[in-house]
Protein backbone atom coordinates (compact mmCIF):
# COMPACT_ATOMS: atom_id res chain seq x y z
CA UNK A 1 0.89 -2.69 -1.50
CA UNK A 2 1.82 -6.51 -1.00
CA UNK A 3 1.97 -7.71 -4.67
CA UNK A 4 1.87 -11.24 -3.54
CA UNK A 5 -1.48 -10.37 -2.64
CA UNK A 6 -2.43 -8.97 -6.20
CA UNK A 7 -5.29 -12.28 -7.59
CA UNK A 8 -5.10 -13.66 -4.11
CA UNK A 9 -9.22 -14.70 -3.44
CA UNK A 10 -10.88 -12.24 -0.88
CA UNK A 11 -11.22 -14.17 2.16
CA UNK A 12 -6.99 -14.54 1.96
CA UNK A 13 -7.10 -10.57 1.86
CA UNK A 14 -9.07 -10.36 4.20
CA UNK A 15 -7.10 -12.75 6.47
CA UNK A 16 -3.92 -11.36 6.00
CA UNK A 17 -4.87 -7.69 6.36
CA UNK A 18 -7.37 -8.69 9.62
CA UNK A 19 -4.64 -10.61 11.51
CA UNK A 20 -1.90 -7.92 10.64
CA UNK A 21 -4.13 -4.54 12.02
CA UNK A 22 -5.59 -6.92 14.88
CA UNK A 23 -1.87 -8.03 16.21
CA UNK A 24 -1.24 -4.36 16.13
CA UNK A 25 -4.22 -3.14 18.10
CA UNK A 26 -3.49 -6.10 20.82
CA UNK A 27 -0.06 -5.02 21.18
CA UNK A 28 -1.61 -1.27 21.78
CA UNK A 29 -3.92 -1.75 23.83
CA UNK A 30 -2.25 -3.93 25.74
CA UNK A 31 0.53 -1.12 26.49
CA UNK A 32 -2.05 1.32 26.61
CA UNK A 33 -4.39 -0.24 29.39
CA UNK A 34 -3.97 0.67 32.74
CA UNK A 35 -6.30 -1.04 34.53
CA UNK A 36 -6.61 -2.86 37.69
CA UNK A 37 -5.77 -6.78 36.08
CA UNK A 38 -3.03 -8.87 36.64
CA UNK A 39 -2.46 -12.20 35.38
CA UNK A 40 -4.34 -13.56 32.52
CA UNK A 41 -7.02 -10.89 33.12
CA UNK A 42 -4.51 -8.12 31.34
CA UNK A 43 -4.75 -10.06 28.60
CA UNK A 44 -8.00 -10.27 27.73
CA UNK A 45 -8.98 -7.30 26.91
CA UNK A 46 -6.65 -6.37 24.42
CA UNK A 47 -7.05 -9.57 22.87
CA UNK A 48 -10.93 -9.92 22.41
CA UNK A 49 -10.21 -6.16 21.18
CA UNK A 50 -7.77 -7.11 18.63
CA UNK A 51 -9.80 -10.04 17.52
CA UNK A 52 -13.27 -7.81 16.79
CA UNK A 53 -10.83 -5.07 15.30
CA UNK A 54 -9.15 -7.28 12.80
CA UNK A 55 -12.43 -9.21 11.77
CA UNK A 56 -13.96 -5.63 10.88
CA UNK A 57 -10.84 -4.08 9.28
CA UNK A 58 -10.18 -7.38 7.36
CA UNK A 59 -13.24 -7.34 6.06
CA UNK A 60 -13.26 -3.71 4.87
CA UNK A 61 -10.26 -3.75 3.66
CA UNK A 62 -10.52 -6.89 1.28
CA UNK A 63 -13.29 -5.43 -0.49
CA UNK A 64 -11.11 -1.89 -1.36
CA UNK A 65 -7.95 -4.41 -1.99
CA UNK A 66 -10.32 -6.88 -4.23
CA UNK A 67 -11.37 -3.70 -6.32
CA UNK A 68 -7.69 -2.11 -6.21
CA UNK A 69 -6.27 -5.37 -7.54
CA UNK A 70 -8.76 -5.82 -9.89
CA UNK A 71 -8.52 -2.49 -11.81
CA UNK A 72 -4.45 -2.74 -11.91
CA UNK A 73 -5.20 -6.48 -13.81
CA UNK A 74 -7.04 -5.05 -16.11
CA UNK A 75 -4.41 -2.05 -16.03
CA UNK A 76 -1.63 -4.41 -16.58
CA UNK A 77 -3.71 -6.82 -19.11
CA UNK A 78 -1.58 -9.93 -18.36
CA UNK A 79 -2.86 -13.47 -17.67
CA UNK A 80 -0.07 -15.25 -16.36
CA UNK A 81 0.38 -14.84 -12.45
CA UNK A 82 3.64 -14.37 -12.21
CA UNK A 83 3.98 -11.92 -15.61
CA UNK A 84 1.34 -10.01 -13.72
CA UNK A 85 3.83 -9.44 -9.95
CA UNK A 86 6.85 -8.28 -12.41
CA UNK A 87 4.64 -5.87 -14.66
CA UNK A 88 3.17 -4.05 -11.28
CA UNK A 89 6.90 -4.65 -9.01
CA UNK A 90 8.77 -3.03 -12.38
CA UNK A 91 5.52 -0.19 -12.14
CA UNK A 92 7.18 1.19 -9.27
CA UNK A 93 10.62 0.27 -8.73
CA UNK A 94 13.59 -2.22 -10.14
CA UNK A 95 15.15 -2.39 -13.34
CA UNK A 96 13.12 -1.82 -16.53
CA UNK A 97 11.95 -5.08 -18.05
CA UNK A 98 13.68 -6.69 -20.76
CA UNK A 99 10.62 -8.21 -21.78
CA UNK A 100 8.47 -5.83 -24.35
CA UNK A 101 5.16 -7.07 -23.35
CA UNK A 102 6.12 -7.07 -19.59
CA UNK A 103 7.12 -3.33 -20.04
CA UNK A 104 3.94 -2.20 -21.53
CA UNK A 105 2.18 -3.25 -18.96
CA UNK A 106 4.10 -1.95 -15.91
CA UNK A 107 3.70 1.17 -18.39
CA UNK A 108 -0.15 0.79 -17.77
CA UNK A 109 -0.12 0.45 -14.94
CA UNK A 110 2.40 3.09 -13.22
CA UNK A 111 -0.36 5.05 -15.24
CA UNK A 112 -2.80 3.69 -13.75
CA UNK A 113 -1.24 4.48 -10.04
CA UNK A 114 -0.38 8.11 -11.52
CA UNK A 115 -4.37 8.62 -12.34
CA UNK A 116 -5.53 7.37 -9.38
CA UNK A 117 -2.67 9.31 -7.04
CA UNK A 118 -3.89 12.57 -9.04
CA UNK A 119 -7.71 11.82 -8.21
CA UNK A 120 -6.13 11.92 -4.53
CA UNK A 121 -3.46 14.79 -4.73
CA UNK A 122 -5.61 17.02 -1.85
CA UNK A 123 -7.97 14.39 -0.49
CA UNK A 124 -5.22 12.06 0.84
CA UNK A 125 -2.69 14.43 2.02
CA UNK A 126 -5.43 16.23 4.13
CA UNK A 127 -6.65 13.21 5.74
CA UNK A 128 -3.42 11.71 6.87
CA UNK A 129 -2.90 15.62 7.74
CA UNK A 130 -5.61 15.26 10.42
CA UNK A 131 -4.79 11.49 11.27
CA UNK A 132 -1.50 13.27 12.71
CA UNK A 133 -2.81 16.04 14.42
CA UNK A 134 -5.42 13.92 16.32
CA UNK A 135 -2.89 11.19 17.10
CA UNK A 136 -0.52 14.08 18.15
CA UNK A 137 -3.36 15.82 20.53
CA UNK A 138 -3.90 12.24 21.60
CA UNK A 139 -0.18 11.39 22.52
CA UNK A 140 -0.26 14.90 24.60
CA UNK A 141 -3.98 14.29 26.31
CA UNK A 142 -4.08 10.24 27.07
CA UNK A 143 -0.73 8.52 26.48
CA UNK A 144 2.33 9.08 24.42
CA UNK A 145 1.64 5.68 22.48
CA UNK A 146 -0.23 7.42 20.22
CA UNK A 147 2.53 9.00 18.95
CA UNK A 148 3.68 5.52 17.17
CA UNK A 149 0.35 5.98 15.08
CA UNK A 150 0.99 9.69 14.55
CA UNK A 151 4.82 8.90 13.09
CA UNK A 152 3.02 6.39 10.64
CA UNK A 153 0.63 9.06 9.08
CA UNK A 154 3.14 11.23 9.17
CA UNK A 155 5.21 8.45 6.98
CA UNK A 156 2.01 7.88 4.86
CA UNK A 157 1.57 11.75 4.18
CA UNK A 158 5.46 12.22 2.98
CA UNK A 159 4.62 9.08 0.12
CA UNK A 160 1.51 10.35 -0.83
CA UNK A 161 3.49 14.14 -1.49
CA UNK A 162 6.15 12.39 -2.95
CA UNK A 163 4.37 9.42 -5.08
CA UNK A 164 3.45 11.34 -7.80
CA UNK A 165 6.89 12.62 -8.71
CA UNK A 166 7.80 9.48 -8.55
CA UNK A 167 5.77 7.99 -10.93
CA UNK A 168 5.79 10.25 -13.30
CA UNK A 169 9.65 9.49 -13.23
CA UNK A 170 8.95 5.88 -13.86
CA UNK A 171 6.27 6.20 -16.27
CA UNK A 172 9.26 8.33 -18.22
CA UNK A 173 12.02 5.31 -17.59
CA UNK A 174 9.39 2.86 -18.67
CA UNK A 175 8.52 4.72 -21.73
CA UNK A 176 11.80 5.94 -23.18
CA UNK A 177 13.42 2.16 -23.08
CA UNK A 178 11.30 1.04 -25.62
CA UNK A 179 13.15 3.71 -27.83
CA UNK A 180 16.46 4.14 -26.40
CA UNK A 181 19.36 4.60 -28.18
CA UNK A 182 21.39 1.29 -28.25
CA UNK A 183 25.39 1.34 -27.63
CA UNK A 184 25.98 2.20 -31.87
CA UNK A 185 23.58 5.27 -31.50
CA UNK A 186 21.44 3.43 -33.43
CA UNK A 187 17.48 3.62 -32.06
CA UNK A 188 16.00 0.05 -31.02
CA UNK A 189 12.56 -0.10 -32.09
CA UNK A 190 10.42 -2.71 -29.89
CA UNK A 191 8.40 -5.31 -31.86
């Protein structure tokens, strides 16, 4: 997830996420193609098809992103911009905040990511499952370019088997610093 992103207005989401999978599907097709063009004509193709993809796929994508981003705000139940990147940065990696308030809400919202993971524990597995299969039968049948989309399901299955493990090991570190022991033995308590 690109926190930057995280309150950015739709059409930016959109934009970013649309130019990003279009560039990609260009650069495919463009290697994939085998027709008869030369010159500008190669070009085309792949281009007008990269265009069309990434105006679709930016467009379906900012809606899920909008809603995503807008549950972990609410999650997180900060205001201020910039409080809100650190809560859902220190949700899944970094050091623990100093900051009380800051560390209840990355609190929230690594539980937040937990619930939502667990919602997906056999839905998202199994459909990055068959994403690699089909891009595997696809690299053997067509071209072996389709391996490259194959190895990144195959990434995206590992961290969705992993990410819950994870989590729950941050939603621990988050939790227990608000308690930990400080350097006398004596227990902070957070205000």
């Amino acid at each position: 997830m690109r926190i930057w992103l995280v309150g950015a207005p739709r059409w930016k989401i959109a934009l970013v996420q649309g130019t990003f999978f279009g560039t990609c599907m260009a650069i495919f097709a463009f290697f994939n193609s085998s027709g008869p063009e030369e010159g500008a004509a190669r070009f085309i193709g792949p281009v007008v098809g990269g265009v069309v993809a990434g105006v679709f796929f930016g467009l379906f994508m900012s809606h899920f992103i909008t809603n995503m981003n807008s549950d972990l705000i609410s999650a997180a139940g900060l205001n201020d911009p910039q409080e809100l990147r650190e809560a859902i940065r220190a949700s899944r990696r970094g050091p623990v905040p100093a900051d009380p308030r800051i560390r209840q809400a990355a609190l929230r919202v690594a539980r937040h990511h937990l619930s939502v993971v667990e919602r997906q524990r056999i839905s998202s597995p199994a459909l990055f499952g068959v994403f690699v299969l089909g891009y595997i039968a696809m690299a053997f049948l067509l071209s072996p370019w389709w391996l490259v989309a194959a190895a990144f399901f195959a990434a995206m299955l590992v961290y969705t088997v992993i990410q819950p493990n994870h989590l729950a090991r941050r939603i621990v570190d988050l939790d227990t610093t608000d308690n930990a022991p400080d350097r006398h033995g004596n227990e902070q308590v957070s205000p």
